[in-house]
C-alpha atoms as a PDB file:
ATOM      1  CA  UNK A   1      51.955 -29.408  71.016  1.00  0.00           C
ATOM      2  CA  UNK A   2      51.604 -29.524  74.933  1.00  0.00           C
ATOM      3  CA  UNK A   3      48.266 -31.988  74.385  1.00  0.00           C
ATOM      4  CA  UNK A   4      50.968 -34.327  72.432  1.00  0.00           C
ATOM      5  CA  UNK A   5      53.630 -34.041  75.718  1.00  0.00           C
ATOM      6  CA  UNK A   6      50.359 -34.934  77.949  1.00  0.00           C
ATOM      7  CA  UNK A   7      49.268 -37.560  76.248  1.00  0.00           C
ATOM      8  CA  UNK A   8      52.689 -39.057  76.204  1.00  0.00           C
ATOM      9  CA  UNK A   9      53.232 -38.496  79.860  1.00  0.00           C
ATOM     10  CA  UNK A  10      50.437 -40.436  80.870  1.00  0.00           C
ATOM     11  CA  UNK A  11      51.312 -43.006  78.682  1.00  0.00           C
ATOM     12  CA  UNK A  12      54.430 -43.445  80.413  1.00  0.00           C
ATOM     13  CA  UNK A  13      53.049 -43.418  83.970  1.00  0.00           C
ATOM     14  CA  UNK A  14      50.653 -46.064  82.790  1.00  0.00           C
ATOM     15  CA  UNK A  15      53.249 -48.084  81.922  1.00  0.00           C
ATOM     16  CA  UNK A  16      55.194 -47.514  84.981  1.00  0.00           C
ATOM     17  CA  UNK A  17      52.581 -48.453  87.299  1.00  0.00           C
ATOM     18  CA  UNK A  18      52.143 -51.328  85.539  1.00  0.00           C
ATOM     19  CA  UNK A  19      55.278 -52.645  85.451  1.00  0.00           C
ATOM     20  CA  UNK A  20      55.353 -53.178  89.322  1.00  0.00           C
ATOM     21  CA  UNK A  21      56.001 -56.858  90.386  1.00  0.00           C
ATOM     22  CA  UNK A  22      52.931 -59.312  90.594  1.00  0.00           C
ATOM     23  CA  UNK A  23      53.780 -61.770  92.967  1.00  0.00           C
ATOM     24  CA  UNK A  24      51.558 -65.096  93.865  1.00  0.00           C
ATOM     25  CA  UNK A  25      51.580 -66.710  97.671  1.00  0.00           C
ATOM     26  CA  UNK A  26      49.977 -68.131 100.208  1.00  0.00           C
ATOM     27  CA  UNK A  27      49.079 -65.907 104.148  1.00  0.00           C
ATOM     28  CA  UNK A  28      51.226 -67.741 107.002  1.00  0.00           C
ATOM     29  CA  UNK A  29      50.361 -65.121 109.296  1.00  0.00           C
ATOM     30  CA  UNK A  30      47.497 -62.873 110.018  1.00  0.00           C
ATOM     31  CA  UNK A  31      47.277 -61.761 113.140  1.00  0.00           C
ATOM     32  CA  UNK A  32      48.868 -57.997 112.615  1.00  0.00           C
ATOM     33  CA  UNK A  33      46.310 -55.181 112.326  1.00  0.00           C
ATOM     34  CA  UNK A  34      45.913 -54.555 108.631  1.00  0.00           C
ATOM     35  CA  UNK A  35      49.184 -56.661 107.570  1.00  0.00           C
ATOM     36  CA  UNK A  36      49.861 -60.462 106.661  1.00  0.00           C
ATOM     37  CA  UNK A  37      52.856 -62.246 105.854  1.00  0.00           C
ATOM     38  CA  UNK A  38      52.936 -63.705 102.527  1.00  0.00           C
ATOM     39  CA  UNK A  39      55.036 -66.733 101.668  1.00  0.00           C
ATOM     40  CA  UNK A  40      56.354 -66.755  98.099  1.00  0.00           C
ATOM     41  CA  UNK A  41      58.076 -70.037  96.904  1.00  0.00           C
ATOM     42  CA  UNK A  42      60.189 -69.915  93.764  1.00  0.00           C
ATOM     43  CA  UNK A  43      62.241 -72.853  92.497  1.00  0.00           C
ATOM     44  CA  UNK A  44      65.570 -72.524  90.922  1.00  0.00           C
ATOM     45  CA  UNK A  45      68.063 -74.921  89.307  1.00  0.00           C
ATOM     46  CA  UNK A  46      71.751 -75.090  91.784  1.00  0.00           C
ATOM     47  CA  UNK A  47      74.438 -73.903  89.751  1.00  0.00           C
ATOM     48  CA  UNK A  48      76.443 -76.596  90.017  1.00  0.00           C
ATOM     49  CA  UNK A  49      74.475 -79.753  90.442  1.00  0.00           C
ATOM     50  CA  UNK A  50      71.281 -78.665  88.399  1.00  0.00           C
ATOM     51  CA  UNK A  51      68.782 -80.130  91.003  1.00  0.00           C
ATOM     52  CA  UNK A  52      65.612 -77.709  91.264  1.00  0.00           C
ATOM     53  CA  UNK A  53      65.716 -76.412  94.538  1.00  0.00           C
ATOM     54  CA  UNK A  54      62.574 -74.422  96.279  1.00  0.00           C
ATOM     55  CA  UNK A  55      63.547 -71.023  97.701  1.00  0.00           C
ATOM     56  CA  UNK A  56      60.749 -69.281 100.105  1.00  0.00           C
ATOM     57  CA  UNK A  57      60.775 -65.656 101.103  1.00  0.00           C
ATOM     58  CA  UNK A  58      58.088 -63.883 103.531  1.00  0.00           C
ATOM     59  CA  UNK A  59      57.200 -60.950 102.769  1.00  0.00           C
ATOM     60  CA  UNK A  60      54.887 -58.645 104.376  1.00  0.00           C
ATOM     61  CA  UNK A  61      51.747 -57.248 102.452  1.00  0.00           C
ATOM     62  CA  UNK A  62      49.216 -54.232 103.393  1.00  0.00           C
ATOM     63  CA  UNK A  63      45.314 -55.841 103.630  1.00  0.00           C
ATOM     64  CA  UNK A  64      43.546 -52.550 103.705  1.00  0.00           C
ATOM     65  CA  UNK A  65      40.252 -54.617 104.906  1.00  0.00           C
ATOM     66  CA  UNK A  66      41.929 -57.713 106.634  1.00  0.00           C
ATOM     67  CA  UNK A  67      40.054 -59.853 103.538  1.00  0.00           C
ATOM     68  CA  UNK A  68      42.618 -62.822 103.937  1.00  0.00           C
ATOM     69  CA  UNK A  69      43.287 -65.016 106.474  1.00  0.00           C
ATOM     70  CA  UNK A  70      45.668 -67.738 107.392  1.00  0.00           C
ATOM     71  CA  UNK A  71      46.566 -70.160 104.410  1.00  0.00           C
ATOM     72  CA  UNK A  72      44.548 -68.264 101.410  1.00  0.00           C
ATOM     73  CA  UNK A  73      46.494 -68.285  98.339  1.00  0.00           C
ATOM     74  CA  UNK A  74      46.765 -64.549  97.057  1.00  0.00           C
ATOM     75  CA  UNK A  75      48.056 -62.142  94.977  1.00  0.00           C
ATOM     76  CA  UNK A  76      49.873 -59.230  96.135  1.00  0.00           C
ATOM     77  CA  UNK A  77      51.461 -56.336  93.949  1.00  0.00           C
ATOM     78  CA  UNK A  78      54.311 -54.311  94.896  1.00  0.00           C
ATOM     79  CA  UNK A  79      53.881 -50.495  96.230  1.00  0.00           C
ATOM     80  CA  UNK A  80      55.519 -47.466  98.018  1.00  0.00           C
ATOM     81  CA  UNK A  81      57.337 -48.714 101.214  1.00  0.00           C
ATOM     82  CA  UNK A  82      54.527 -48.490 103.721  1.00  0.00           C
ATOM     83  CA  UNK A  83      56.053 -48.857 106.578  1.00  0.00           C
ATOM     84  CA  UNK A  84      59.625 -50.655 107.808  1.00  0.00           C
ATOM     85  CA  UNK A  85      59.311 -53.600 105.943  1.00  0.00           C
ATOM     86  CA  UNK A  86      55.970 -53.233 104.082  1.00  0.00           C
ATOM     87  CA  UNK A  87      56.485 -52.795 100.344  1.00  0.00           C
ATOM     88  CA  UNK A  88      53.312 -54.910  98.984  1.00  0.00           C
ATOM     89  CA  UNK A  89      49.635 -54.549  98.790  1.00  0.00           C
ATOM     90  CA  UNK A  90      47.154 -56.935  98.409  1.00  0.00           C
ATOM     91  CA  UNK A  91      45.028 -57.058  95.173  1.00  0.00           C
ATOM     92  CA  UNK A  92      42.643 -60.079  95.901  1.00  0.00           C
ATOM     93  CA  UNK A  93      42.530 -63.432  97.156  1.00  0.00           C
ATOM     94  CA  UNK A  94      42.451 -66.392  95.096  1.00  0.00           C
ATOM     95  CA  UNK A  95      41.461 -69.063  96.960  1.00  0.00           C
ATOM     96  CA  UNK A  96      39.937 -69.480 100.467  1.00  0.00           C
ATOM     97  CA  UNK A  97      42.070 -71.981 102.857  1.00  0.00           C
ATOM     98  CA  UNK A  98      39.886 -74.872 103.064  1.00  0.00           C
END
């Protein structure tokens, strides 16, 4: 009976960790020791007038090896705050800035 509660328990933390937020960006801003600033664009529709508007947040991500640099577009997942306002990792970088 306590394999069956194990099994199930993992199962579960599985699907916890993977239901963390994915998030897609491009780097405005490397020059922070082990940090960049991500820029994440989403576009939503105004309430009243319909028009599809862009709205842009920075956020800032943990680079573990300071892989990305200044306009990369990357994917960052999000973590445990790290620090004040650090509450995304980087996973890997999908395009070099040309």
């Amino acid at each position: 009976m306590s394999d069956k509660e194990a099994v199930v328990t993992e199962s579960n933390e599985n699907t916890e960790r993977n239901s963390r937020k994915v998030r897609i960006g491009y780097v405005v801003s490397d020059k922070m020791e082990k940090t960049i600033v991500v820029e994440l664009e989403d576009r939503v529709k105004h309430p009243l007038y319909g028009k599809i508007m862009r709205r842009t947040e920075r956020v800032k991500a943990h680079d573990e090896t300071n892989t990305a640099g200044v306009g990369d577009r990357v994917r960052i997942m999000e973590t445990r705050p790290l620090s004040a306002s650090k509450r995304y990792r980087l996973v890997e970088v999908l395009e070099r800035a040309k």
